[in-house]
PDB file of N, CA and C in Angstrom:
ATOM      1  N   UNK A   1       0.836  -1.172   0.000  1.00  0.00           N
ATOM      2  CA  UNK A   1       0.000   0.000   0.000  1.00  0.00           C
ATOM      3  C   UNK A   1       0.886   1.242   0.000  1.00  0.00           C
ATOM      4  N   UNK A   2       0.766   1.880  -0.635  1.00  0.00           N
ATOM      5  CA  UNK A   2       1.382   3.585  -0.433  1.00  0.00           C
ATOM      6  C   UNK A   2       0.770   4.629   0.140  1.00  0.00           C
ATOM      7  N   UNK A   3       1.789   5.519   0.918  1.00  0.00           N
ATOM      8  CA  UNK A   3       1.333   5.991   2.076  1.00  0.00           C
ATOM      9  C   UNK A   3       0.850   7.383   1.684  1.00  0.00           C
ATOM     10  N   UNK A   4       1.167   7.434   0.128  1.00  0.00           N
ATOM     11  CA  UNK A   4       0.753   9.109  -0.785  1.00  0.00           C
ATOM     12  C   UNK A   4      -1.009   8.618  -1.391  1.00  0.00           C
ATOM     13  N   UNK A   5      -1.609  10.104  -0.696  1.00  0.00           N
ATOM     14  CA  UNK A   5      -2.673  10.102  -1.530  1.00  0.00           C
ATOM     15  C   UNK A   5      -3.353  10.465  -3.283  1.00  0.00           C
ATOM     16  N   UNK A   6      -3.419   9.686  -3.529  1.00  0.00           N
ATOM     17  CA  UNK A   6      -3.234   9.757  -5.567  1.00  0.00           C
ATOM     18  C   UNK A   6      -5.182  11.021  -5.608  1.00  0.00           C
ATOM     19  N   UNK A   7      -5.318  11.535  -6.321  1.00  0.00           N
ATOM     20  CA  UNK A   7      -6.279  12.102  -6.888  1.00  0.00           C
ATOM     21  C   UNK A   7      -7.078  11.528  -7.732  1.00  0.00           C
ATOM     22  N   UNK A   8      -7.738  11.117  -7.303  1.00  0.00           N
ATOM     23  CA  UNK A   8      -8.469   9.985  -8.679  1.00  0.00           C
ATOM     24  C   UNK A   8     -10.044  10.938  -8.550  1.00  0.00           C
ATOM     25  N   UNK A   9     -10.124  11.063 -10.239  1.00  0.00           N
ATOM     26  CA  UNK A   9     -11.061  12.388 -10.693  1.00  0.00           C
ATOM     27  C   UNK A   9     -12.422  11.470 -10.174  1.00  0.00           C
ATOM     28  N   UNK A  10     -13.760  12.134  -9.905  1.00  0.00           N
ATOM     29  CA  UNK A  10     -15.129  11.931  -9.228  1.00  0.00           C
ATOM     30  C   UNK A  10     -15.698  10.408 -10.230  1.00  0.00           C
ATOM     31  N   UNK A  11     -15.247  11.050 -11.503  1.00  0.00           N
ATOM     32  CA  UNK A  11     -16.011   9.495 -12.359  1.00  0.00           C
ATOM     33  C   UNK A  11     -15.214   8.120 -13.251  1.00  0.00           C
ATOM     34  N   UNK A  12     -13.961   8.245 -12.242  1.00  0.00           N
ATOM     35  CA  UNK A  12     -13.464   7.081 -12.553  1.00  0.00           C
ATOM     36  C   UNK A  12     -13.329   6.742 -10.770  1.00  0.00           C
ATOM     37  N   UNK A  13     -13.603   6.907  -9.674  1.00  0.00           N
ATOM     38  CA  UNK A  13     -13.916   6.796  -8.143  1.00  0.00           C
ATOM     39  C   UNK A  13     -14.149   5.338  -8.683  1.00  0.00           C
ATOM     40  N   UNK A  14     -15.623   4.748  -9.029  1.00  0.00           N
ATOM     41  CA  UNK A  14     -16.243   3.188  -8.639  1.00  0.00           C
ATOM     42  C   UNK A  14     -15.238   2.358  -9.199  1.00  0.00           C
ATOM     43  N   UNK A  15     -14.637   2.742 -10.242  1.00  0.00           N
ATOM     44  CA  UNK A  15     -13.563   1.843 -10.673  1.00  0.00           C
ATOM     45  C   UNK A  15     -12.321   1.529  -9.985  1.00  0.00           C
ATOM     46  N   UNK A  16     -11.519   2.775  -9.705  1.00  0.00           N
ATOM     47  CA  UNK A  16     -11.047   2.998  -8.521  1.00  0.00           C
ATOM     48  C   UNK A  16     -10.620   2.251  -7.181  1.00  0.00           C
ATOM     49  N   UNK A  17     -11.992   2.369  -6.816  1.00  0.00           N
ATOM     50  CA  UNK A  17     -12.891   1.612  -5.695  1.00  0.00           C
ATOM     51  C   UNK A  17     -12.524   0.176  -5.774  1.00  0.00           C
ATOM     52  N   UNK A  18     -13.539  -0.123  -7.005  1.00  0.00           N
ATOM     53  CA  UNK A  18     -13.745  -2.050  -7.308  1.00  0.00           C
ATOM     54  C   UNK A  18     -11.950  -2.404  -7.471  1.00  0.00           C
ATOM     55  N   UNK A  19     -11.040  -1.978  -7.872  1.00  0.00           N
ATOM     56  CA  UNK A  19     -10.045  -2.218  -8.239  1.00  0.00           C
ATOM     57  C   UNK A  19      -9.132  -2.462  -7.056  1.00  0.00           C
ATOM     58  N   UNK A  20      -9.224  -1.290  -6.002  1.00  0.00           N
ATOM     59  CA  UNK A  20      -8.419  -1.357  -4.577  1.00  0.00           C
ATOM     60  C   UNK A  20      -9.185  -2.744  -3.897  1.00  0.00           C
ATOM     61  N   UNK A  21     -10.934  -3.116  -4.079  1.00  0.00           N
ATOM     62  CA  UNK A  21     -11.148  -3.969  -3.731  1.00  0.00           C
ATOM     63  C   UNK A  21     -10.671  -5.502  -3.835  1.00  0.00           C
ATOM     64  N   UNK A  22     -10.458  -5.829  -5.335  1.00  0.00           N
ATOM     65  CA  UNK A  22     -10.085  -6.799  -5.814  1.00  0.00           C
ATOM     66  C   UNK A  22      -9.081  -7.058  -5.297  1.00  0.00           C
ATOM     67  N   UNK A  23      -7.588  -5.915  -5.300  1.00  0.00           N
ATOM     68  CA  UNK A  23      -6.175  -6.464  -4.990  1.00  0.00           C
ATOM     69  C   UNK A  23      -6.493  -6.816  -3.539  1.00  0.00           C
ATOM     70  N   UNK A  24      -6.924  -6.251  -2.803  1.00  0.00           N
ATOM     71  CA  UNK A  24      -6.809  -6.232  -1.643  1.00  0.00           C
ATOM     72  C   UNK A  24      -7.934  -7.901  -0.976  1.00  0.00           C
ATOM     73  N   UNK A  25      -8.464  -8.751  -1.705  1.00  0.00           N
ATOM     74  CA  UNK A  25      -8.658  -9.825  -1.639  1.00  0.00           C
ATOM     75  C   UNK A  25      -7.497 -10.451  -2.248  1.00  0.00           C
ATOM     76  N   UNK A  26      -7.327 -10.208  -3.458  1.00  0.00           N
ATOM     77  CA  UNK A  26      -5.999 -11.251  -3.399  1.00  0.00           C
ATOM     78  C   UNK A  26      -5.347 -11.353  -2.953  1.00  0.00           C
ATOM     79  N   UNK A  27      -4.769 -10.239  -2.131  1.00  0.00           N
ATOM     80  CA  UNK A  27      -3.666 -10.198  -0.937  1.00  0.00           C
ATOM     81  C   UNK A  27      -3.818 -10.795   0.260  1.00  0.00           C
ATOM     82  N   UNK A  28      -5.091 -11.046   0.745  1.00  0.00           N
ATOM     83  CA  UNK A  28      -5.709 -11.428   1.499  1.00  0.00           C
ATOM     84  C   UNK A  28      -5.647 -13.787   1.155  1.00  0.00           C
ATOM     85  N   UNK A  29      -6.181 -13.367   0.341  1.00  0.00           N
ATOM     86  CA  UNK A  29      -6.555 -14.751  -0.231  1.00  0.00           C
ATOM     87  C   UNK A  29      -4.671 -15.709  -0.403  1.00  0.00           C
ATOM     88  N   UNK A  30      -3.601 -14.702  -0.852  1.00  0.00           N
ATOM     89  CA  UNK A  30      -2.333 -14.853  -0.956  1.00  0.00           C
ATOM     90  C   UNK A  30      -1.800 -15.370   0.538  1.00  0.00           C
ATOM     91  N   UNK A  31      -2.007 -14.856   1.007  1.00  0.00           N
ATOM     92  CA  UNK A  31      -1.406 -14.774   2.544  1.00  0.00           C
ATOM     93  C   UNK A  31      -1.677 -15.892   2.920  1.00  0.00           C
ATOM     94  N   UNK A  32      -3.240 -15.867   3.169  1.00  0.00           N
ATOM     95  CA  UNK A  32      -3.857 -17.424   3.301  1.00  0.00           C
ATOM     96  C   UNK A  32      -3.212 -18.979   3.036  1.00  0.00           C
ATOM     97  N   UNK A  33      -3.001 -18.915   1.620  1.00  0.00           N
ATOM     98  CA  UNK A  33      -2.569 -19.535   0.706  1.00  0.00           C
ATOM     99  C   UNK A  33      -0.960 -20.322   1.265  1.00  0.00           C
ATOM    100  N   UNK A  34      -0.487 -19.013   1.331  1.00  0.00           N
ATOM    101  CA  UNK A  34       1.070 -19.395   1.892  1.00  0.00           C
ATOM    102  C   UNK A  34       1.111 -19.922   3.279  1.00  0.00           C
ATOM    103  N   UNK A  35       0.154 -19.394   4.033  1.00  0.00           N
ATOM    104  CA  UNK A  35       0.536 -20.236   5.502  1.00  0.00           C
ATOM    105  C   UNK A  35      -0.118 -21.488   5.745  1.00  0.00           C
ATOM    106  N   UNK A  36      -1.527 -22.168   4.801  1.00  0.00           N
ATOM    107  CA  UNK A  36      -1.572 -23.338   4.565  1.00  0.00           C
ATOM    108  C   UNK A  36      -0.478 -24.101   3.923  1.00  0.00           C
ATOM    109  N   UNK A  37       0.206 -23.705   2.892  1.00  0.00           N
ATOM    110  CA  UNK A  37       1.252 -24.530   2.521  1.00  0.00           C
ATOM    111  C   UNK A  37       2.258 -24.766   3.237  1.00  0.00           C
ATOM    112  N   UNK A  38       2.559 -23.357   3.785  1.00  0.00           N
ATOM    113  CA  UNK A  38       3.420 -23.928   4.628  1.00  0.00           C
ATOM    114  C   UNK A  38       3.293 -24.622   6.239  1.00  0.00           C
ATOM    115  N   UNK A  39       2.244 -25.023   6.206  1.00  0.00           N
ATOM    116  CA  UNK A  39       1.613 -25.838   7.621  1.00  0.00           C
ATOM    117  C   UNK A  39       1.601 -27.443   6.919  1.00  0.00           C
ATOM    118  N   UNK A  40       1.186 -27.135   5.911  1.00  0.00           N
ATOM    119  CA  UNK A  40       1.208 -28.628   5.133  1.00  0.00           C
ATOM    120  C   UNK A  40       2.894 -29.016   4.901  1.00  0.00           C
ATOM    121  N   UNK A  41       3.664 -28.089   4.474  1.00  0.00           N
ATOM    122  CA  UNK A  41       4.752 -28.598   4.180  1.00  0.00           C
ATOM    123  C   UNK A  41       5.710 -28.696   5.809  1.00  0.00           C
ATOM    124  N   UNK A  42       5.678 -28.103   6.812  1.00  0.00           N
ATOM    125  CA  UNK A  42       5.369 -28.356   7.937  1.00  0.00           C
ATOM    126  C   UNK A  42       5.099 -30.352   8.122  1.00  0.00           C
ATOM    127  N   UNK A  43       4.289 -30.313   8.130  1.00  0.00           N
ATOM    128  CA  UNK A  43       3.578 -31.569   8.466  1.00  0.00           C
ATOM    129  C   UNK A  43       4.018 -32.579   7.593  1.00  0.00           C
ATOM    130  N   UNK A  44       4.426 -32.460   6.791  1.00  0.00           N
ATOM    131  CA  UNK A  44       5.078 -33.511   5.921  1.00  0.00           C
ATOM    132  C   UNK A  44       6.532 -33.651   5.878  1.00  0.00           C
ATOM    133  N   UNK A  45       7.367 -32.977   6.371  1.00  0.00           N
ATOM    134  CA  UNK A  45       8.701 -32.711   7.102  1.00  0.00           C
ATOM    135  C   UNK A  45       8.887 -33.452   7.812  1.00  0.00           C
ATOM    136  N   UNK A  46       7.539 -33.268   9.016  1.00  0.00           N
ATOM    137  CA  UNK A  46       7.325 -33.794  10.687  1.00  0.00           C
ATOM    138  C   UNK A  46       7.218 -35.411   9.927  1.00  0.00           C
ATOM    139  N   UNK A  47       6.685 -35.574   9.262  1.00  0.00           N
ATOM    140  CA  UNK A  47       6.657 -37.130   8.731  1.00  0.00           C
ATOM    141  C   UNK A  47       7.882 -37.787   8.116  1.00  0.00           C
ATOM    142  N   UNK A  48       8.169 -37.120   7.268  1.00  0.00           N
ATOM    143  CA  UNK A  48       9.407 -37.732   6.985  1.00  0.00           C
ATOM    144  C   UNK A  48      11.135 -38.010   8.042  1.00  0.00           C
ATOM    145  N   UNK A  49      10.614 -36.853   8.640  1.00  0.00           N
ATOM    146  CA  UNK A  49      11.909 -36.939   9.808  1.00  0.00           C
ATOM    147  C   UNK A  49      11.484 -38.254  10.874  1.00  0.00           C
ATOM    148  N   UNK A  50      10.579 -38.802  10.796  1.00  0.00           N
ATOM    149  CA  UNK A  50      10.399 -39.804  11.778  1.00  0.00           C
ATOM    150  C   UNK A  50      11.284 -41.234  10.941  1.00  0.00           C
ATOM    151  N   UNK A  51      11.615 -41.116  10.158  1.00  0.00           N
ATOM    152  CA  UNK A  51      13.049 -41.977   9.516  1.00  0.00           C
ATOM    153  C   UNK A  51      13.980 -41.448   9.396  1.00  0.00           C
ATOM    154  N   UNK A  52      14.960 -42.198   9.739  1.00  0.00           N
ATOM    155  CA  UNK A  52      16.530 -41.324  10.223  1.00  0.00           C
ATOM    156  C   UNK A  52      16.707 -41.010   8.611  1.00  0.00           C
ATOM    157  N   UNK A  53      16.597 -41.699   7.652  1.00  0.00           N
ATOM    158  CA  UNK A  53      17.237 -41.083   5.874  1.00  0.00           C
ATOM    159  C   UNK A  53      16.360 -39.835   5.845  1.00  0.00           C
ATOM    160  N   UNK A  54      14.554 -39.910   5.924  1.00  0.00           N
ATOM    161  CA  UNK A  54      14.164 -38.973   5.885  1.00  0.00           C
ATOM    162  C   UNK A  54      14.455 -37.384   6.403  1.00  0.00           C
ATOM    163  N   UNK A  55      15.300 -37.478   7.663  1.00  0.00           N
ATOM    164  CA  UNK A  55      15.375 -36.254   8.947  1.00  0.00           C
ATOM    165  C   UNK A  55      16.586 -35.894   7.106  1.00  0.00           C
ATOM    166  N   UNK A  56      17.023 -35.670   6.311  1.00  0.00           N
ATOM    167  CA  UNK A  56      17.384 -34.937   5.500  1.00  0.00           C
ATOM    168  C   UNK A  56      16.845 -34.006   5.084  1.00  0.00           C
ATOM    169  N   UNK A  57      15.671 -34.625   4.556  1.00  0.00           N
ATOM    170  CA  UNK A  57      14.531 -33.783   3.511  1.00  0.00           C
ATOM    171  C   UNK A  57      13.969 -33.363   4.282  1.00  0.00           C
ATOM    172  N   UNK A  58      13.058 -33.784   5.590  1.00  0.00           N
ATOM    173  CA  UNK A  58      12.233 -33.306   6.769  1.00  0.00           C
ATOM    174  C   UNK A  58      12.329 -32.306   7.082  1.00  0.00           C
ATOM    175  N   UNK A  59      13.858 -32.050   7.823  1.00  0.00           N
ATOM    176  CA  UNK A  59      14.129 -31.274   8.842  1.00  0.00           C
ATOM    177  C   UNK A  59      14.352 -29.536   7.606  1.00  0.00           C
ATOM    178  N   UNK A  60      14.498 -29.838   6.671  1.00  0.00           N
ATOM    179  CA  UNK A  60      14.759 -28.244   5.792  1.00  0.00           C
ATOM    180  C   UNK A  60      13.550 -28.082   5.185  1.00  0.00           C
ATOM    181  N   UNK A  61      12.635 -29.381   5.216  1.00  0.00           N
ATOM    182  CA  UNK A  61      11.412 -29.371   4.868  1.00  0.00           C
ATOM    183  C   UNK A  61      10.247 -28.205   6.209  1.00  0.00           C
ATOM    184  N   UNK A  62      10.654 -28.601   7.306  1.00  0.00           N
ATOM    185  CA  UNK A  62       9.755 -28.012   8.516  1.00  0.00           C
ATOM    186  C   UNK A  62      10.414 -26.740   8.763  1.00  0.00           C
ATOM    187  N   UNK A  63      11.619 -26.194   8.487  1.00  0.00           N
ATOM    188  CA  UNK A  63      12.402 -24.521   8.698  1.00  0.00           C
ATOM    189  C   UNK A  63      11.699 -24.538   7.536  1.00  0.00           C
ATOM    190  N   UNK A  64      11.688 -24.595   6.412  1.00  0.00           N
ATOM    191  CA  UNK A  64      11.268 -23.364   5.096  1.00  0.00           C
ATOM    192  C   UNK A  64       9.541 -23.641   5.088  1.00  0.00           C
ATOM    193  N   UNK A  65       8.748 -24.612   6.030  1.00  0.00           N
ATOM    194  CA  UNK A  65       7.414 -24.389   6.350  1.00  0.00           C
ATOM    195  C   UNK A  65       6.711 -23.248   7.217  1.00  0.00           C
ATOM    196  N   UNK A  66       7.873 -23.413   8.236  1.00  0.00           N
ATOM    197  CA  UNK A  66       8.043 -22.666   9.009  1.00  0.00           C
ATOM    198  C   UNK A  66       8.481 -20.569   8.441  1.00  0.00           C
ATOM    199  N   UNK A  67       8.719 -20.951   7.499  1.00  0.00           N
ATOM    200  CA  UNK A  67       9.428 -19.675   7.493  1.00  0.00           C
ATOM    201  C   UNK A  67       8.068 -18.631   6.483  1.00  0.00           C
ATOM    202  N   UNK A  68       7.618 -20.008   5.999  1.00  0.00           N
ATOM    203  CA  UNK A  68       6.574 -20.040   4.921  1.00  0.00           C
ATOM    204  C   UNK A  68       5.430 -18.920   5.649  1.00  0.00           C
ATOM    205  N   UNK A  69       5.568 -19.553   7.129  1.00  0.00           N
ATOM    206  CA  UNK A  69       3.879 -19.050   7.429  1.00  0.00           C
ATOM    207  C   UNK A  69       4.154 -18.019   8.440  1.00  0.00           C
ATOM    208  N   UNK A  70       5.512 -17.528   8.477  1.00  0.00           N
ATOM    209  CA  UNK A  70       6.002 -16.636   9.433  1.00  0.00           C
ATOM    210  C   UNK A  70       5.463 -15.493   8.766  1.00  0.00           C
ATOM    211  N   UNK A  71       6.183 -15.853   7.058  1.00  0.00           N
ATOM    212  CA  UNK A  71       5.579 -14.468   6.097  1.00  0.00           C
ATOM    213  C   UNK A  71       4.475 -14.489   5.292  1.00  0.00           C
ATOM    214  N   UNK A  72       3.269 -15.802   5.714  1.00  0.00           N
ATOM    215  CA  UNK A  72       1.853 -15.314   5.329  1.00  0.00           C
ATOM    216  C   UNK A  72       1.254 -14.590   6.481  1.00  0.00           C
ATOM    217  N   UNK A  73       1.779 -14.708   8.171  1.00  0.00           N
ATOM    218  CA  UNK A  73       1.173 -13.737   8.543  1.00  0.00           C
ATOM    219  C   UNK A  73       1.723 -12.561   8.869  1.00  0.00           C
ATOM    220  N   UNK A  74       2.788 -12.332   8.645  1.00  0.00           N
ATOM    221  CA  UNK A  74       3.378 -10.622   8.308  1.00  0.00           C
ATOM    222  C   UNK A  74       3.787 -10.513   7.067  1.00  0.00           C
TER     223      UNK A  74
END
């Protein structure tokens, strides 16, 4: 978001409007997105590390899940 206010003329406003609306669900819907995956990829880490070959893939599997959903919610 930018912290400058833009001038947007009286009859392009609804467009405007619908447009700040839209991004601002996808951003929303984005965020979402990333901290399920990374709860899932999380959880499938946690599974694979329960075999000592697996704790390879697991364990960098559950930090970058982890890191995943640190930055869907900030």
């Amino acid at each position: 978001m930018t912290s400058r206010r833009e001038h947007v003329p009286l009859l392009l406003w609804p467009f405007w409007a619908i447009w700040r609306l839209v991004t601002l669900i996808l951003a929303l819907t984005g965020r979402l997105i990333i901290a399920v995956l990374g709860l899932v990829l999380m959880v499938v880490g946690l599974l694979l590390s329960v075999t000592v070959i697996g704790a390879v893939v697991g364990i960098p599997l559950i930090i970058f899940g982890f890191l995943l959903i640190i930055r869907g919610i900030f």
